[in-house]
N, C-alpha and C. Protein backbone atom coordinates (compact mmCIF):
# COMPACT_ATOMS: atom_id res chain seq x y z
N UNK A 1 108.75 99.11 81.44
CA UNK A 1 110.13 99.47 81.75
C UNK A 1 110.85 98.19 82.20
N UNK A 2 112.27 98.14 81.77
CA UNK A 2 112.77 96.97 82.02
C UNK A 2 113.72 96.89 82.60
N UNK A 3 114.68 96.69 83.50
CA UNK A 3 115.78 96.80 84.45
C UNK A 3 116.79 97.61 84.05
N UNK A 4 117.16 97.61 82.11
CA UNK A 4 117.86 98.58 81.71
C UNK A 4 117.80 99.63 81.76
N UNK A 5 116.21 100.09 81.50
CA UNK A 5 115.54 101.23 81.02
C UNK A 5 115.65 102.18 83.01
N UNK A 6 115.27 101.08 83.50
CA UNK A 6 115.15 101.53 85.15
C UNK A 6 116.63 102.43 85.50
N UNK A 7 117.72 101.84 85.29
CA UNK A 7 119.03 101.44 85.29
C UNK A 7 119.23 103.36 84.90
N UNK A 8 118.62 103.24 83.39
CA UNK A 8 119.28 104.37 82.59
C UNK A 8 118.34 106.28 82.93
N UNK A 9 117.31 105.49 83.71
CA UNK A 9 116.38 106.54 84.28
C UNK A 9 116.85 106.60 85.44
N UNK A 10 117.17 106.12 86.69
CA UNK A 10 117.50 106.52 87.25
C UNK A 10 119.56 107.55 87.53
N UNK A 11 119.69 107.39 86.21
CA UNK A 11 121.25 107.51 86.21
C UNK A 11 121.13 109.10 85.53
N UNK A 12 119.86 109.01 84.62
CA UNK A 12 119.64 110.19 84.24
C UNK A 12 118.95 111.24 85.14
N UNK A 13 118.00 111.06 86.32
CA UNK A 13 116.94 111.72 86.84
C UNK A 13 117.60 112.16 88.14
N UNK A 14 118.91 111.10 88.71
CA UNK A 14 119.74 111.47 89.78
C UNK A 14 121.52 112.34 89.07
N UNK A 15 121.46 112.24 88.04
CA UNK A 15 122.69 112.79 87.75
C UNK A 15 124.52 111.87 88.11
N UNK A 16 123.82 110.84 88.33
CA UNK A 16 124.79 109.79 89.23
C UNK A 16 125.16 108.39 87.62
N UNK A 17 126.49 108.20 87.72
CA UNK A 17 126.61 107.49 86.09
C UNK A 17 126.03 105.94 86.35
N UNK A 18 125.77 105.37 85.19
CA UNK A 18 125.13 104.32 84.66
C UNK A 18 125.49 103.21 85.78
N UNK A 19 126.99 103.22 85.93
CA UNK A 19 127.81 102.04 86.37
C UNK A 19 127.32 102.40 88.01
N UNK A 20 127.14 103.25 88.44
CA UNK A 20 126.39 103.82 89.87
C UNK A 20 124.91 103.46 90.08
N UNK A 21 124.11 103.64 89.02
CA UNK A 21 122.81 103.77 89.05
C UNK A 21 122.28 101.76 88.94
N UNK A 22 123.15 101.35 88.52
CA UNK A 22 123.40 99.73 88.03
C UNK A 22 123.80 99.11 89.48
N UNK A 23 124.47 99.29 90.41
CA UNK A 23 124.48 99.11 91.77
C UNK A 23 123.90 98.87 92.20
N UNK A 24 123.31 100.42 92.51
CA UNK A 24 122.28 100.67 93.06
C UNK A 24 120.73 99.88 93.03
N UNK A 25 120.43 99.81 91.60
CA UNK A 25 119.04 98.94 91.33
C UNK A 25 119.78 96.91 91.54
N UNK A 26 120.57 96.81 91.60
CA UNK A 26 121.02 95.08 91.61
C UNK A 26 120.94 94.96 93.07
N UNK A 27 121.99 96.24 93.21
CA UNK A 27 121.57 95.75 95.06
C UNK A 27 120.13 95.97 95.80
N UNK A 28 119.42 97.06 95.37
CA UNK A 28 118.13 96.92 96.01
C UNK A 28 117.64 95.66 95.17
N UNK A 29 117.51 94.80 94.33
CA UNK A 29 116.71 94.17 93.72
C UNK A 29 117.18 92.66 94.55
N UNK A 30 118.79 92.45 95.20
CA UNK A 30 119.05 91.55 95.57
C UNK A 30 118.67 91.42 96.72
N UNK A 31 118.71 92.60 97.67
CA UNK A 31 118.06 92.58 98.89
C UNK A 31 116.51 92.38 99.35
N UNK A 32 115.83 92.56 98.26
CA UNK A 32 114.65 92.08 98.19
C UNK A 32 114.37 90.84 98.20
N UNK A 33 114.81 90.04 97.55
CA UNK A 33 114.78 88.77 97.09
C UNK A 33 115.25 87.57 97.99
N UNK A 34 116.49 88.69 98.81
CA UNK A 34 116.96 87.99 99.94
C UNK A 34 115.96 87.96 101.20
N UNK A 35 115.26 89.17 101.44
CA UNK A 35 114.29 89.46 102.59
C UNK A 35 113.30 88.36 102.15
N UNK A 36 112.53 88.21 100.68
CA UNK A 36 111.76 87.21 100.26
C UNK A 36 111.72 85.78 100.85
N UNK A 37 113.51 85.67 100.76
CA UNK A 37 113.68 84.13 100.65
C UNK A 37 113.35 83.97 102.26
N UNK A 38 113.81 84.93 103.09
CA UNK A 38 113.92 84.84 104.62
C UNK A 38 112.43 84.13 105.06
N UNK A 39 111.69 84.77 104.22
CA UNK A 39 110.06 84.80 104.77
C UNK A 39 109.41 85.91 105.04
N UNK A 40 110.51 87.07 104.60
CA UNK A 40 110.04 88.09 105.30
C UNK A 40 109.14 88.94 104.19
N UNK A 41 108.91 89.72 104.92
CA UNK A 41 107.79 91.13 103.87
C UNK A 41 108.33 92.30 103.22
N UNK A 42 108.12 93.36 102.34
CA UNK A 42 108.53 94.26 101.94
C UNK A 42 107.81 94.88 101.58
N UNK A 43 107.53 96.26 102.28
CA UNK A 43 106.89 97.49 102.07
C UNK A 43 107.07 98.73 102.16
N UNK A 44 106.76 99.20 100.49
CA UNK A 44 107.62 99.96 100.32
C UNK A 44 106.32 101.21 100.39
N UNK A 45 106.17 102.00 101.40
CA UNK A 45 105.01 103.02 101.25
C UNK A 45 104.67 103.72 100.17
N UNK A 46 103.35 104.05 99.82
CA UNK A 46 102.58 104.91 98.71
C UNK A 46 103.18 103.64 97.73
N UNK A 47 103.63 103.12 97.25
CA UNK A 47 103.94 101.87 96.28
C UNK A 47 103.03 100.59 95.96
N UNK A 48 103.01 100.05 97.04
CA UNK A 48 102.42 98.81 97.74
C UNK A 48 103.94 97.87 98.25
N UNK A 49 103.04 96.37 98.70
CA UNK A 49 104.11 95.54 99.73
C UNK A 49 104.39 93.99 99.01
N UNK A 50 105.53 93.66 99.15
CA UNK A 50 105.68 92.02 98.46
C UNK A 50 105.66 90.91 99.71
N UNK A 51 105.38 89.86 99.61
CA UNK A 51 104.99 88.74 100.51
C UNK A 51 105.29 87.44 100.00
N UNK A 52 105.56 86.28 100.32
CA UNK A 52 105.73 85.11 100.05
C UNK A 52 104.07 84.73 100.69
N UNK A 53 103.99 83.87 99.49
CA UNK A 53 102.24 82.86 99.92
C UNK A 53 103.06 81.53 99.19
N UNK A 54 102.22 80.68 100.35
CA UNK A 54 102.31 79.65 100.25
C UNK A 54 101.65 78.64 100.29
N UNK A 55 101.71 77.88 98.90
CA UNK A 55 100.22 76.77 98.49
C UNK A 55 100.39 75.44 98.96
N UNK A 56 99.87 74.60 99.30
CA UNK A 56 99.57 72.94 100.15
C UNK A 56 99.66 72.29 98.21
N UNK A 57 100.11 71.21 98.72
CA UNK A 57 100.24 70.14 97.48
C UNK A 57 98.61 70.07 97.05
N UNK A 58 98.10 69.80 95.73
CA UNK A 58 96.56 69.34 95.73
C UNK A 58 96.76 68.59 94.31
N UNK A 59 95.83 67.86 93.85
CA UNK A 59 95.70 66.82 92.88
C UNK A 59 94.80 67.87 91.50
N UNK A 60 95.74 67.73 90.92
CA UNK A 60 94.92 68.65 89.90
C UNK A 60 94.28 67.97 88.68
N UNK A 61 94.00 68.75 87.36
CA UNK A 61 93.75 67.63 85.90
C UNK A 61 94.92 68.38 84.97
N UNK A 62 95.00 67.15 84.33
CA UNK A 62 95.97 67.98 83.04
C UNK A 62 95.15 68.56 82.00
N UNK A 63 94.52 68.99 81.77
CA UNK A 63 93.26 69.79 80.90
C UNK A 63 93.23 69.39 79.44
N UNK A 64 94.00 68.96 78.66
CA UNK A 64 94.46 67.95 77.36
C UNK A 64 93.56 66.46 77.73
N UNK A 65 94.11 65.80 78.86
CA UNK A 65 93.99 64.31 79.13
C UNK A 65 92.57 64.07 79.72
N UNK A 66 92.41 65.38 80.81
CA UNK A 66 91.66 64.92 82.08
C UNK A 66 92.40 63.74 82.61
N UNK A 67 93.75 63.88 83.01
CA UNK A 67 94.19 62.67 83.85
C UNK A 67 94.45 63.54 85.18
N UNK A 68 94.32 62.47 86.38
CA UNK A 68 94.69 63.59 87.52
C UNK A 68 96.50 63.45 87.77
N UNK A 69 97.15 64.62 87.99
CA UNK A 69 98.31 65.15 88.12
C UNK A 69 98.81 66.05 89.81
N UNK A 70 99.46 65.28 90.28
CA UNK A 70 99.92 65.76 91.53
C UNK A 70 100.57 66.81 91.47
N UNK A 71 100.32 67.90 92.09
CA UNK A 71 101.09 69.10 91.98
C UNK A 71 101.64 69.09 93.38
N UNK A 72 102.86 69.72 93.25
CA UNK A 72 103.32 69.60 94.48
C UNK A 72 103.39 70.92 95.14
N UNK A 73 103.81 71.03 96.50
CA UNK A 73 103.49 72.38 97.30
C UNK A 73 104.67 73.42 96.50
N UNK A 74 104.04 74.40 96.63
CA UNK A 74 105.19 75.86 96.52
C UNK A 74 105.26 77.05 96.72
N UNK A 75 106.14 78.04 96.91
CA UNK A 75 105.70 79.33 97.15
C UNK A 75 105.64 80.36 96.23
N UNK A 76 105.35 81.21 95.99
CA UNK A 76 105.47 82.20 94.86
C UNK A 76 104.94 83.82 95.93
N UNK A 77 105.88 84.65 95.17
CA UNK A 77 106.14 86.20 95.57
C UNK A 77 104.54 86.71 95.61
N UNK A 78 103.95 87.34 96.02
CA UNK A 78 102.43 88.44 95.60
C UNK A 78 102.66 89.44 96.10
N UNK A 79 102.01 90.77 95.09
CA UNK A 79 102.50 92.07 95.22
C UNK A 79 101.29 92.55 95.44
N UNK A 80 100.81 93.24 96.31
CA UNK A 80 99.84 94.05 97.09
C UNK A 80 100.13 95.24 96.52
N UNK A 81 99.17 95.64 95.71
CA UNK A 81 99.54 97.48 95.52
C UNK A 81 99.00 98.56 96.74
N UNK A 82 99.70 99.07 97.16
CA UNK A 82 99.35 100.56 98.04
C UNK A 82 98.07 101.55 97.59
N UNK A 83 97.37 101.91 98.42
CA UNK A 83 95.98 102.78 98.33
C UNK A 83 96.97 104.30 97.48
N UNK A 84 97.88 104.65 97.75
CA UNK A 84 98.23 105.91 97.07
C UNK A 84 98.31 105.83 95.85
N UNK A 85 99.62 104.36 95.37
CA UNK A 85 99.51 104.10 93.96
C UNK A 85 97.84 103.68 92.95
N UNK A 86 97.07 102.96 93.79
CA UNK A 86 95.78 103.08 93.20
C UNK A 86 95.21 103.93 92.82
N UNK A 87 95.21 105.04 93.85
CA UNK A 87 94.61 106.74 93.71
C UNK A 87 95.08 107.34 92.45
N UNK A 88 96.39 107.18 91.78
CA UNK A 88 97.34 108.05 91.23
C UNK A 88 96.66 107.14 89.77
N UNK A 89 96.92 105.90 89.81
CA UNK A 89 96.30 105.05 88.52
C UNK A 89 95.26 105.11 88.20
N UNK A 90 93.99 105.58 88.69
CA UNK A 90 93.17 105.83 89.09
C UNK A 90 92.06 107.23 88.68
N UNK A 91 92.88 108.02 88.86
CA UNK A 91 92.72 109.34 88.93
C UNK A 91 92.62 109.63 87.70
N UNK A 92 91.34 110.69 86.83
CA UNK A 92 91.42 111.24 85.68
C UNK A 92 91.80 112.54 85.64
């Protein structure tokens, strides 16, 4: 599913129009991103939770060359899935 598809399911499943339902998912999607940038966490119950991790610079290889290549530090988002959503994926 893709932000449109999200967009057009929820506009259909709440009865609320496209241009409403389009709000709605930009602004929760911006507020996320904003809590992200803060440092902060997001957990959304029975779902799972999002987190910022954050990696130390380390000397890597370029795998073509074998030359060594400095990578530098950075952060990236990780999504923890919730024990309910596991159960439900899960479940035969």
């Amino acid at each position: 599913m893709n932000k449109s598809e999200l967009i057009l399911a929820l506009s259909e499943r709440s009865g609320i129009s496209p241009e409403l339902a389009r709000s709605v998912v930009e602004t929760t999607i911006d507020l996320m991103k904003q809590q992200l940038l803060e440092g902060g966490r997001i957990e959304i119950r029975g779902f799972g939770s999002f987190e910022m991790r954050e990696y130390k610079a380390y000397t890597g290889r370029n795998p073509k060359t074998g030359e060594s290549v400095s990578v530098k530090p950075k952060r990236t988002p990780f999504f923890k899935c919730g024990q309910d959503l596991k159960d439900i994926l899960n479940s035969d």
